[in-house]
Protein backbone atom coordinates (compact mmCIF):
# COMPACT_ATOMS: atom_id res chain seq x y z
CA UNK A 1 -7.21 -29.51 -27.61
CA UNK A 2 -7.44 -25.73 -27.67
CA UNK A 3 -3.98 -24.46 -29.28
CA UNK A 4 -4.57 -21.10 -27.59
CA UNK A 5 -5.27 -23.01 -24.31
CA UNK A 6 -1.88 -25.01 -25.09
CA UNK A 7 -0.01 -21.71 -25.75
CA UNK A 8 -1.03 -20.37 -23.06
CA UNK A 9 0.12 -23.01 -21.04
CA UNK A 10 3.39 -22.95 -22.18
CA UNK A 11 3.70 -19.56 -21.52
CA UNK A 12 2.57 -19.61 -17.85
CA UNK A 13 5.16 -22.83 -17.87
CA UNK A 14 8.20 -20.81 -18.90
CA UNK A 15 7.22 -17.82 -16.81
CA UNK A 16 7.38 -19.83 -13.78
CA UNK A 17 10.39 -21.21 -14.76
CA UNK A 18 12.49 -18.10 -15.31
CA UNK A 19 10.74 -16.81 -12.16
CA UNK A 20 12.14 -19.61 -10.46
CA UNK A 21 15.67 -20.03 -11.94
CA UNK A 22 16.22 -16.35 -11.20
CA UNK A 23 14.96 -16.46 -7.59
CA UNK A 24 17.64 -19.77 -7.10
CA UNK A 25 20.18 -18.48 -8.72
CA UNK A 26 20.37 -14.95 -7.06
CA UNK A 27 19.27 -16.72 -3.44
CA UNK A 28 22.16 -19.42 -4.20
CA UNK A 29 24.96 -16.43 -5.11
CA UNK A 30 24.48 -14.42 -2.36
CA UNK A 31 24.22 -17.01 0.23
CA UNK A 32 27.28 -18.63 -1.13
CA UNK A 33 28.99 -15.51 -1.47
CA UNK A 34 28.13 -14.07 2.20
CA UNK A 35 29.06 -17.79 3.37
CA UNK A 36 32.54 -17.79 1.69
CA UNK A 37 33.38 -14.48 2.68
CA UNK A 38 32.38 -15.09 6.78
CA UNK A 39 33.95 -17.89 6.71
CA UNK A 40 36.93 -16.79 5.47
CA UNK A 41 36.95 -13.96 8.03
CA UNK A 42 36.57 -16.50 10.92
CA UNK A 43 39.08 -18.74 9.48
CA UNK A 44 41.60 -15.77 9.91
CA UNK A 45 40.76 -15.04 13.76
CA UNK A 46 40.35 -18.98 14.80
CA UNK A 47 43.47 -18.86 16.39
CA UNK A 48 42.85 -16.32 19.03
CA UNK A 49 39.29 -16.99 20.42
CA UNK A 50 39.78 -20.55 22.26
CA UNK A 51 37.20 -22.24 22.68
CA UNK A 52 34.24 -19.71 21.90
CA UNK A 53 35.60 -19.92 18.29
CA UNK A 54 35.42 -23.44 18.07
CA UNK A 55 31.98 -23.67 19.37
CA UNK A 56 31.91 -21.52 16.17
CA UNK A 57 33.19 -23.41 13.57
CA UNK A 58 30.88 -26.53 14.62
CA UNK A 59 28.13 -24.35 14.25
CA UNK A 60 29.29 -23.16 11.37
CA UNK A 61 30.06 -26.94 10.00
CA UNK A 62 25.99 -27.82 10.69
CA UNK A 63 25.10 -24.67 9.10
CA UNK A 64 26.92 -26.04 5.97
CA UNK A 65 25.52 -29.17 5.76
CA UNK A 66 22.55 -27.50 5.83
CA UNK A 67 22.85 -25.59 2.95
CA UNK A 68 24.48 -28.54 0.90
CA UNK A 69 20.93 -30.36 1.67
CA UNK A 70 19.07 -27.19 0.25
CA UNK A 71 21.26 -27.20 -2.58
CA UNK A 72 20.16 -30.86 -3.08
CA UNK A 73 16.74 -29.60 -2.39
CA UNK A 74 16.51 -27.24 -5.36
CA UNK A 75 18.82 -29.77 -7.89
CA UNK A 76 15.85 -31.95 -7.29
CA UNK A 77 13.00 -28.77 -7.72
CA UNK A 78 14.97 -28.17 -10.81
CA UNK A 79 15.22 -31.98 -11.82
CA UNK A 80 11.60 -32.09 -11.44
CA UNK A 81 10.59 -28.63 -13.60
CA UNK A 82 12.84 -29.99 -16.18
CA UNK A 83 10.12 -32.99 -16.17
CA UNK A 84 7.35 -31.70 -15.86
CA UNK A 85 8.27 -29.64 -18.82
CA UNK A 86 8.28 -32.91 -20.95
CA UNK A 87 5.13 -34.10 -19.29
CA UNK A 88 3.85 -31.47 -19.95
CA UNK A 89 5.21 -31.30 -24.41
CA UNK A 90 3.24 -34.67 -24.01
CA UNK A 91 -0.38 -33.67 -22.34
CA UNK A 92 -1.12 -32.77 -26.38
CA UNK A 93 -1.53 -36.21 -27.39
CA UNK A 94 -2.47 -37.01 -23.74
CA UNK A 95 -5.88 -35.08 -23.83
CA UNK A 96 -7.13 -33.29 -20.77
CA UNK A 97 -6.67 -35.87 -17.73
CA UNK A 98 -2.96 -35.69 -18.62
CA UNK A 99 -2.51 -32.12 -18.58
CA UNK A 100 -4.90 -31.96 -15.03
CA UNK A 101 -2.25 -34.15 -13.86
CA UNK A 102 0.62 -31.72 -15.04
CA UNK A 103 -0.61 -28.88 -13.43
CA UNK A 104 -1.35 -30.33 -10.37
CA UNK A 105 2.78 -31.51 -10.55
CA UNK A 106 3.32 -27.97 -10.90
CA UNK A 107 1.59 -26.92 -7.73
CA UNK A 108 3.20 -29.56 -5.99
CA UNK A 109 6.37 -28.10 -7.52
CA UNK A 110 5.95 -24.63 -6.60
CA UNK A 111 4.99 -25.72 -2.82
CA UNK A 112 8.33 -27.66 -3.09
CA UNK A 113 10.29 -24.33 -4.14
CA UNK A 114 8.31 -21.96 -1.32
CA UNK A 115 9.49 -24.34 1.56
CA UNK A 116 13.14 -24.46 0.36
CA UNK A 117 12.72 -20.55 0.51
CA UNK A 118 11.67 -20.50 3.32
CA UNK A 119 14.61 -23.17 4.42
CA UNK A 120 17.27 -20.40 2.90
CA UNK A 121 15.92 -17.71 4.47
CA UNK A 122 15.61 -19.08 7.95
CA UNK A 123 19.50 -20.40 6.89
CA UNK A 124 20.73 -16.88 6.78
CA UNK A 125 18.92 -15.60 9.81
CA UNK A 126 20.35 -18.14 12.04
CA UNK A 127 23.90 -17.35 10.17
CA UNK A 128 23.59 -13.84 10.87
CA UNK A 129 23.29 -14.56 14.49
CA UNK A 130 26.13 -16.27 14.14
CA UNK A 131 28.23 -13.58 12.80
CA UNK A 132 26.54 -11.05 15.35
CA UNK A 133 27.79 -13.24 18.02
CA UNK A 134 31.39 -13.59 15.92
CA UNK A 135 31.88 -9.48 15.87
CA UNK A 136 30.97 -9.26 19.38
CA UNK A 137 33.94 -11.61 19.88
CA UNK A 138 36.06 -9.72 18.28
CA UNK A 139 35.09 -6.15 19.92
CA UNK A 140 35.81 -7.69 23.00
CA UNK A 141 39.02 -8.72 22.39
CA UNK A 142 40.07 -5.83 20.54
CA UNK A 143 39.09 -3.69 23.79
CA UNK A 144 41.11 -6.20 26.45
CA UNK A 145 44.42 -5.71 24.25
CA UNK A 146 44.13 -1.49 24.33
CA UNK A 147 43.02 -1.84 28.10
CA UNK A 148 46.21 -4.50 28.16
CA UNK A 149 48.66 -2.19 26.31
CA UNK A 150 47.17 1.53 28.12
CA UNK A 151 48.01 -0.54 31.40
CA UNK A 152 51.34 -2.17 31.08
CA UNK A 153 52.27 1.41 31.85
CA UNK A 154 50.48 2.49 35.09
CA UNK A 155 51.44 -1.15 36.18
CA UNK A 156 55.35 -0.48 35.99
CA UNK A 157 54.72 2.35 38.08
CA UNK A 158 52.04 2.23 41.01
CA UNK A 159 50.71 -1.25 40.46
CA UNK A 160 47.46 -2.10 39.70
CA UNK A 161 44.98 -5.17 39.17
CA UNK A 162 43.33 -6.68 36.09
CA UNK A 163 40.38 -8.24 36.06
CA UNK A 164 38.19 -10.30 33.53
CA UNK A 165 34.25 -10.52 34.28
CA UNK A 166 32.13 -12.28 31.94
CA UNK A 167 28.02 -11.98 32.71
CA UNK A 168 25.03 -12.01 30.87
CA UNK A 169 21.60 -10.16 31.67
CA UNK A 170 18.10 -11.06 31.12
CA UNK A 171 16.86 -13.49 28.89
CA UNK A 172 19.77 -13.41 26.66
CA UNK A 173 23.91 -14.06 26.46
CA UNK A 174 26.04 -11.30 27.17
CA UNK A 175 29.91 -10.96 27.82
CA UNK A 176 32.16 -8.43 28.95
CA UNK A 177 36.09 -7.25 29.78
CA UNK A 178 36.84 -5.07 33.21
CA UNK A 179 39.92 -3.78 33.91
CA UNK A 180 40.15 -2.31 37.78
CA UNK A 181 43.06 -0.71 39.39
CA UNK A 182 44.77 -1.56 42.93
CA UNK A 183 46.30 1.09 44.80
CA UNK A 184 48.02 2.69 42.12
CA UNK A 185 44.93 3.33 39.91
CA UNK A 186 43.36 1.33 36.93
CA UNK A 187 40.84 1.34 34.72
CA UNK A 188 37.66 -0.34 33.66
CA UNK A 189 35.39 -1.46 30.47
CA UNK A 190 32.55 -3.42 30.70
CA UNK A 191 30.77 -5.08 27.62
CA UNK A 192 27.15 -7.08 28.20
CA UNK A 193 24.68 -8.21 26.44
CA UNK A 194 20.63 -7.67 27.76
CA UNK A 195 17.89 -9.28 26.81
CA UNK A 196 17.18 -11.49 23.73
């Protein structure tokens, strides 16, 4: 064989390697790290949301077996550069059908890494949802304890009504927190979501 055909090989080999180690490895670290730290934050408010927050922390319990099976997902793309590295040491000896077959593993390899990608990144859009829907939570209920404290007030001295509404417009979810006053005056908030 060629040697400057076989170094060149190697070179395009260990290119696509580091290419591929970094992308993991940064993809990995910041999805573990903006995992840890939102689940962390919703471990510390589970006690106050009810039930909404433990619709949460199921979702939040498939979302994590889903990353554990693309962390299996690119042991095994790793697993399977390591191998092709070898196969690849050998294709010198092998002749040319050997190292067609190698770079046709390698394609097959890199197809493997694109859809785990893509698996990630569709991973952290759905979690961001999830923490969108999370923050809204916790607007809400910061708003209903002022409104609850700025009427304990005007309640000890007119009287007044509270009231809860929860409603959702369009094609989407949306929730919200009135307050409304009887004869001796209120207030009122409102929080919805539209469309999408």
């Amino acid at each position: 064989m060629d040697n400057n055909r076989d170094l060149d090989l190697s070179s395009i080999i260990a290119e696509v390697k580091a290419q591929y180690e970094d992308i993991a490895n940064r993809s990995r670290a910041e999805a573990e790290a903006w995992y840890q730290t939102k689940f962390e934050e919703l471990q510390a408010t589970a006690g106050r949301h009810g039930d909404d927050l433990r619709n949460t922390k199921g979702e939040i319990s498939e979302l994590n077996r889903l990353i554990q099976r693309i962390r299996s997902e690119i042991e095994n793309a790793r697993n399977q550069c390591a191998t092709l590295q070898t196969a690849i040491g050998d294709s010198e000896e092998r002749g040319e059908l050997a190292l067609k077959d190698a770079k046709a593993k390698m394609i097959d390899l890199e197809d493997a890494l694109q859809r785990a990608k893509a698996d990630m990144a569709r991973q952290l859009r759905e979690y961001q949802e999830l923490m969108n829907v999370k923050l809204a939570l916790d607007i809400e209920i910061a708003t209903y304890r002022k409104l609850l404290e700025g009427e304990e007030s005007s309640l000890s001295g007119g009287g007044g009504g509270i009231g809860i509404g929860l409603g959702g417009g369009g094609g989407g979810g949306g929730s919200g927190f009135g307050l409304g006053g009887g004869g001796g005056g209120g207030s009122g908030f409102g929080l919805g979501g539209g469309g999408g």
